[in-house]
N, C-alpha and C. Protein backbone atom coordinates (compact mmCIF):
# COMPACT_ATOMS: atom_id res chain seq x y z
N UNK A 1 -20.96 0.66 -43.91
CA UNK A 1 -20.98 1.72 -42.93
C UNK A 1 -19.59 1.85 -42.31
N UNK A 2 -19.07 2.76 -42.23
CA UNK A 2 -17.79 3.17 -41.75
C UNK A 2 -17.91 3.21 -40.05
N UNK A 3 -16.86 2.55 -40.16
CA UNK A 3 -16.45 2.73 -38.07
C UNK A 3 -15.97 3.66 -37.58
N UNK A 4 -16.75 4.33 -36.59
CA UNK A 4 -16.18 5.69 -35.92
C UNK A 4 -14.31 5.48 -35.55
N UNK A 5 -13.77 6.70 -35.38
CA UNK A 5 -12.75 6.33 -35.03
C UNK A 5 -12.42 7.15 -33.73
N UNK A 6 -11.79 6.60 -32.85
CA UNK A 6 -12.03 7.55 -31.51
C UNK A 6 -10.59 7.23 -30.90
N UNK A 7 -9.88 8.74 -31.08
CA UNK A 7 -8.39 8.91 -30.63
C UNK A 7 -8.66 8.90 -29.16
N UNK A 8 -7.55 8.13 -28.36
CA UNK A 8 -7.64 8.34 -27.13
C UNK A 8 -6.20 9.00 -27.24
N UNK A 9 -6.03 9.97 -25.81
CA UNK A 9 -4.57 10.83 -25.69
C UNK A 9 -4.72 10.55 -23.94
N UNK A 10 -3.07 9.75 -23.52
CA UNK A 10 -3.34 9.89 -22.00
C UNK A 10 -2.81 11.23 -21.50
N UNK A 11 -2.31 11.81 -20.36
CA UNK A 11 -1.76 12.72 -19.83
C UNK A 11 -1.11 11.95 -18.81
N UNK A 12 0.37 11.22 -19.73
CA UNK A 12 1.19 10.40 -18.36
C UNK A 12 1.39 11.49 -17.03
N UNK A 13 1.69 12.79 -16.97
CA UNK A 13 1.93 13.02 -15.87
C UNK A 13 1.41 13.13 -15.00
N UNK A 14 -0.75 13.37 -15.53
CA UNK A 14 -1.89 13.45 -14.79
C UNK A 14 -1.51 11.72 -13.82
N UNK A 15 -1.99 10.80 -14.87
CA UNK A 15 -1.88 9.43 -14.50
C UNK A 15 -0.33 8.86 -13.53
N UNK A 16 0.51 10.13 -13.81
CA UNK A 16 1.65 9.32 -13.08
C UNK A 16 1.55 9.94 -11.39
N UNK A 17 0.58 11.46 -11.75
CA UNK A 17 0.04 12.07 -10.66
C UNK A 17 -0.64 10.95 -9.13
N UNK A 18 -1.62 10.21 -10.35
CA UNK A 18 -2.77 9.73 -9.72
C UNK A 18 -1.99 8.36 -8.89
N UNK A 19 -1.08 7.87 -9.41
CA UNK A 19 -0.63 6.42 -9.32
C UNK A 19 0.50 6.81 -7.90
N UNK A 20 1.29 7.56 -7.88
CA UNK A 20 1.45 8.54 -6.53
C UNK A 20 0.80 8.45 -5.12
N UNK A 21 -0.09 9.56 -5.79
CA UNK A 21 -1.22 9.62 -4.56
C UNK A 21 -1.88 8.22 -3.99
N UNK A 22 -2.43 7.37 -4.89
CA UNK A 22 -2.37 6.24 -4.18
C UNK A 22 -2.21 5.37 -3.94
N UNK A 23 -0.28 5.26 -4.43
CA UNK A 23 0.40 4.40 -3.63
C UNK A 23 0.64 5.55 -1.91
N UNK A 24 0.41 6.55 -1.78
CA UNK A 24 0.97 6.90 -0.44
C UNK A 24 -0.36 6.62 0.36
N UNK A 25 -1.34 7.08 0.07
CA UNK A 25 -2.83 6.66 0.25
C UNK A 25 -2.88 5.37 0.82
N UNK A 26 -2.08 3.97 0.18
CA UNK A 26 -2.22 2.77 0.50
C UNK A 26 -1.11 2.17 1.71
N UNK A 27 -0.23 3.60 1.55
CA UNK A 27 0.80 2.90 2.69
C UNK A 27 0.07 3.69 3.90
N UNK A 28 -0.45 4.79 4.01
CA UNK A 28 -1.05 5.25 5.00
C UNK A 28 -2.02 4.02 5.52
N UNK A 29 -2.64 3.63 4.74
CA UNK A 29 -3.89 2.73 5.59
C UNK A 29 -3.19 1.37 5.90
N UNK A 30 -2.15 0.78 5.22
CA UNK A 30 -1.11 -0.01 5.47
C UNK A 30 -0.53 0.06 7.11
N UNK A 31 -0.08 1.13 7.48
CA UNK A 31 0.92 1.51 8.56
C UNK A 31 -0.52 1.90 9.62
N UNK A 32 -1.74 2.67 9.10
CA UNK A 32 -2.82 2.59 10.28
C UNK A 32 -2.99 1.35 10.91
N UNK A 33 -3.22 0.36 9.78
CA UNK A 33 -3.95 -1.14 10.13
C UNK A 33 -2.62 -2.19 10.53
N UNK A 34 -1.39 -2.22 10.53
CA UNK A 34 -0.25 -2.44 11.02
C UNK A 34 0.08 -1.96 12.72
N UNK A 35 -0.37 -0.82 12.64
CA UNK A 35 -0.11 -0.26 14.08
C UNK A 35 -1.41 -0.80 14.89
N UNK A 36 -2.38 -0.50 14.75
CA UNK A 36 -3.68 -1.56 15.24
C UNK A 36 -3.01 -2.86 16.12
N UNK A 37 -2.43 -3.02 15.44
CA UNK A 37 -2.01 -4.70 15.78
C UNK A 37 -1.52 -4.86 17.09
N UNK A 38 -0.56 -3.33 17.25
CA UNK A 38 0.51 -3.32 18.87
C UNK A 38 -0.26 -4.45 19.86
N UNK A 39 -1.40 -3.29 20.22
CA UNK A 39 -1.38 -3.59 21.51
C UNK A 39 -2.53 -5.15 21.63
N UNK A 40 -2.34 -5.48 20.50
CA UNK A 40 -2.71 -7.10 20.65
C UNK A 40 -1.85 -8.07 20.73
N UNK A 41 -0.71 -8.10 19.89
CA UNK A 41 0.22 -8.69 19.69
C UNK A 41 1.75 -8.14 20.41
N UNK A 42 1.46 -6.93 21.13
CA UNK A 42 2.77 -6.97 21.65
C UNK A 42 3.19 -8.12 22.93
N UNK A 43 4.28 -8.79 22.78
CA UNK A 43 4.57 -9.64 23.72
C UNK A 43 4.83 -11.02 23.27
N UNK A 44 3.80 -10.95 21.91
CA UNK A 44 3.59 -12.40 21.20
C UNK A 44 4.41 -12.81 20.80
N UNK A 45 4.60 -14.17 20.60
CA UNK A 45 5.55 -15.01 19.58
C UNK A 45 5.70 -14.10 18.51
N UNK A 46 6.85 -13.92 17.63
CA UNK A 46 6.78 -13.63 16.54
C UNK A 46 6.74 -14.41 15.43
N UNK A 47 6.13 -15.62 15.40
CA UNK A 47 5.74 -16.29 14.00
C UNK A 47 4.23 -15.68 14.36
N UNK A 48 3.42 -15.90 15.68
CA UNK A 48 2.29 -15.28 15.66
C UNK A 48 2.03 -14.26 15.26
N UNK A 49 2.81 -13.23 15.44
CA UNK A 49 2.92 -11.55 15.17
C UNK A 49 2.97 -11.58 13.43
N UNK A 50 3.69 -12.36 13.26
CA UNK A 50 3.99 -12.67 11.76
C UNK A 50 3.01 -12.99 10.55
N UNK A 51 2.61 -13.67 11.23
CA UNK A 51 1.03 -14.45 10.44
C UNK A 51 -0.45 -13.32 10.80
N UNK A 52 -0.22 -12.36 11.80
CA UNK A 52 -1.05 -11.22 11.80
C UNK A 52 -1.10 -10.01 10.86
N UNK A 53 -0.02 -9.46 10.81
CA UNK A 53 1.02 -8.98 9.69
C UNK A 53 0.63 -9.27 8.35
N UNK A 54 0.91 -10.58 8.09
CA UNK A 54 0.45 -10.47 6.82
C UNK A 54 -0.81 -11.07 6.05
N UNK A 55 -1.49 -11.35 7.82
CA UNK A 55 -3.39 -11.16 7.15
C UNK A 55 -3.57 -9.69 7.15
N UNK A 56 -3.24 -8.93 8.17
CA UNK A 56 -4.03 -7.22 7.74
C UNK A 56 -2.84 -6.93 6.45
N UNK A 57 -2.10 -7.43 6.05
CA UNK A 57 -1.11 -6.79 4.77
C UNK A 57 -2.26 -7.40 3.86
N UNK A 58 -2.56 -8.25 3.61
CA UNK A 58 -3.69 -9.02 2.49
C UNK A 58 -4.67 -8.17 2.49
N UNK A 59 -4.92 -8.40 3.32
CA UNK A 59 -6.66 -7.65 3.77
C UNK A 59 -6.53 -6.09 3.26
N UNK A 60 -5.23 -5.73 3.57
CA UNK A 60 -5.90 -4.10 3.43
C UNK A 60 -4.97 -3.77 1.74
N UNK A 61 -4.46 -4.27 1.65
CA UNK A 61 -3.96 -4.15 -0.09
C UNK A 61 -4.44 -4.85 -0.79
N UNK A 62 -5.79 -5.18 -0.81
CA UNK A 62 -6.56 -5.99 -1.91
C UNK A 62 -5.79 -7.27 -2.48
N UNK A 63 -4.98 -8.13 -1.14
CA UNK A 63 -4.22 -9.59 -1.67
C UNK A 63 -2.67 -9.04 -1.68
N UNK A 64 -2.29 -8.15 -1.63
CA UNK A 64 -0.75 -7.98 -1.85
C UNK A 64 -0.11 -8.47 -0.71
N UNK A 65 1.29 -9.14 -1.07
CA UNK A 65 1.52 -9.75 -0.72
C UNK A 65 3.01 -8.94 -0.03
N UNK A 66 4.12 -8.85 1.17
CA UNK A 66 4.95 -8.51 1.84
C UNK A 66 6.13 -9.07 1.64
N UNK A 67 7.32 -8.68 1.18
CA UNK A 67 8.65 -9.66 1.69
C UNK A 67 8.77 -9.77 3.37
N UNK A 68 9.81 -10.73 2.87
CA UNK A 68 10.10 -11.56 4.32
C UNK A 68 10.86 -10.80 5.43
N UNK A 69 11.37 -9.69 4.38
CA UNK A 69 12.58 -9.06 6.03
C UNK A 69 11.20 -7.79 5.84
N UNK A 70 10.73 -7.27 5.04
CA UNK A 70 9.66 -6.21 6.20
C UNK A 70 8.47 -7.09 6.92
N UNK A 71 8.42 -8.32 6.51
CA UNK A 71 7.20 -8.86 7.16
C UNK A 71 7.99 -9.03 8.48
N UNK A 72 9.28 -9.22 8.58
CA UNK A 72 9.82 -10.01 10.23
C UNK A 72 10.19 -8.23 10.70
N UNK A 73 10.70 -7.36 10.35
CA UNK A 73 11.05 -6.30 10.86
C UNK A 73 9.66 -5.43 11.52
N UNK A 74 8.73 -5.55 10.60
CA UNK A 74 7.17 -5.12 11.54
C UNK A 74 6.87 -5.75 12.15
N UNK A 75 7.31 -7.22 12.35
CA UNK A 75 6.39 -8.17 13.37
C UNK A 75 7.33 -7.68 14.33
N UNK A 76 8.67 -7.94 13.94
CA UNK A 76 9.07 -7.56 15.69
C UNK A 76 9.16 -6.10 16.00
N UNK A 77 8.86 -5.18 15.28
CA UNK A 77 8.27 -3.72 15.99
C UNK A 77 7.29 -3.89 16.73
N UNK A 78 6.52 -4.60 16.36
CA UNK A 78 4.97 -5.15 16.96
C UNK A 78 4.53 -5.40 18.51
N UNK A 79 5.60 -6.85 17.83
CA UNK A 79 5.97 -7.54 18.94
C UNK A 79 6.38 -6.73 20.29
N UNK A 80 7.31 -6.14 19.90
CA UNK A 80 8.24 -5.10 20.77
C UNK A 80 7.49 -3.76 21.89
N UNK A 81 6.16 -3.73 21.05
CA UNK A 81 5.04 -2.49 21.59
C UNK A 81 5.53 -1.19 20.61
N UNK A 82 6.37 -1.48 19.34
CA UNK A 82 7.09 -0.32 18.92
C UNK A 82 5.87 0.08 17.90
N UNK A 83 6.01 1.01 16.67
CA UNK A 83 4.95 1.41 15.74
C UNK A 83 6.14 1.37 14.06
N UNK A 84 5.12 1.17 13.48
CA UNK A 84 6.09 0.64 12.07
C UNK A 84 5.23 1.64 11.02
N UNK A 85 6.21 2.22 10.36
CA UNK A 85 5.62 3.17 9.00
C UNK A 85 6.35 2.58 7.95
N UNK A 86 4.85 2.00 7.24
CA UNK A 86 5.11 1.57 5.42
C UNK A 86 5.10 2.98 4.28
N UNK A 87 6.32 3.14 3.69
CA UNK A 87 6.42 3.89 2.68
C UNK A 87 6.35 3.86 1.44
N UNK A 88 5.85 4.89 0.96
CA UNK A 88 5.39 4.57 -0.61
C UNK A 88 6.89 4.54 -1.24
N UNK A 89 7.26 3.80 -2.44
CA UNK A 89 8.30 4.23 -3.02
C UNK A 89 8.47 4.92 -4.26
């Protein structure tokens, strides 16, 4: 018996469409759940601020993980009472 054969065809620009949208999608809920943080942590230590940071960075990117100068540059926006926007790149 012969095996079906089944062409797949992607549409990179559909898929490069989709991969776009939600990386900006993910920095939006990134920079929502980042700003959350102010008015708990403003004032705080910033290793505290720090280690907040990058539990809601885990938490809300399914484990992804932050470098060290945006993890310290949002903590001390934080810290500061300031507001921090993550951008898609």
């Amino acid at each position: 018996m012969a095996k079906p054969r089944v062409k797949v065809t992607i549409n990179k620009g559909a898929l490069q469409k989709v991969a776009r949208q939600a990386t900006r999608d993910l920095a939006s809920k990134l920079t929502r759940a980042l700003n959350a943080l102010t008015p708990q942590y403003q004032g705080r230590p910033l290793d505290e601020v720090k280690r907040a940071v990058q539990q809601t960075w885990a938490r809300n990117s399914g484990g992804g993980s932050i470098t060290d100068p945006e993890l310290t540059e949002f903590a001390e926006k934080i810290a500061a009472g300031g507001r921090v926007e993550v951008r898609a790149k």
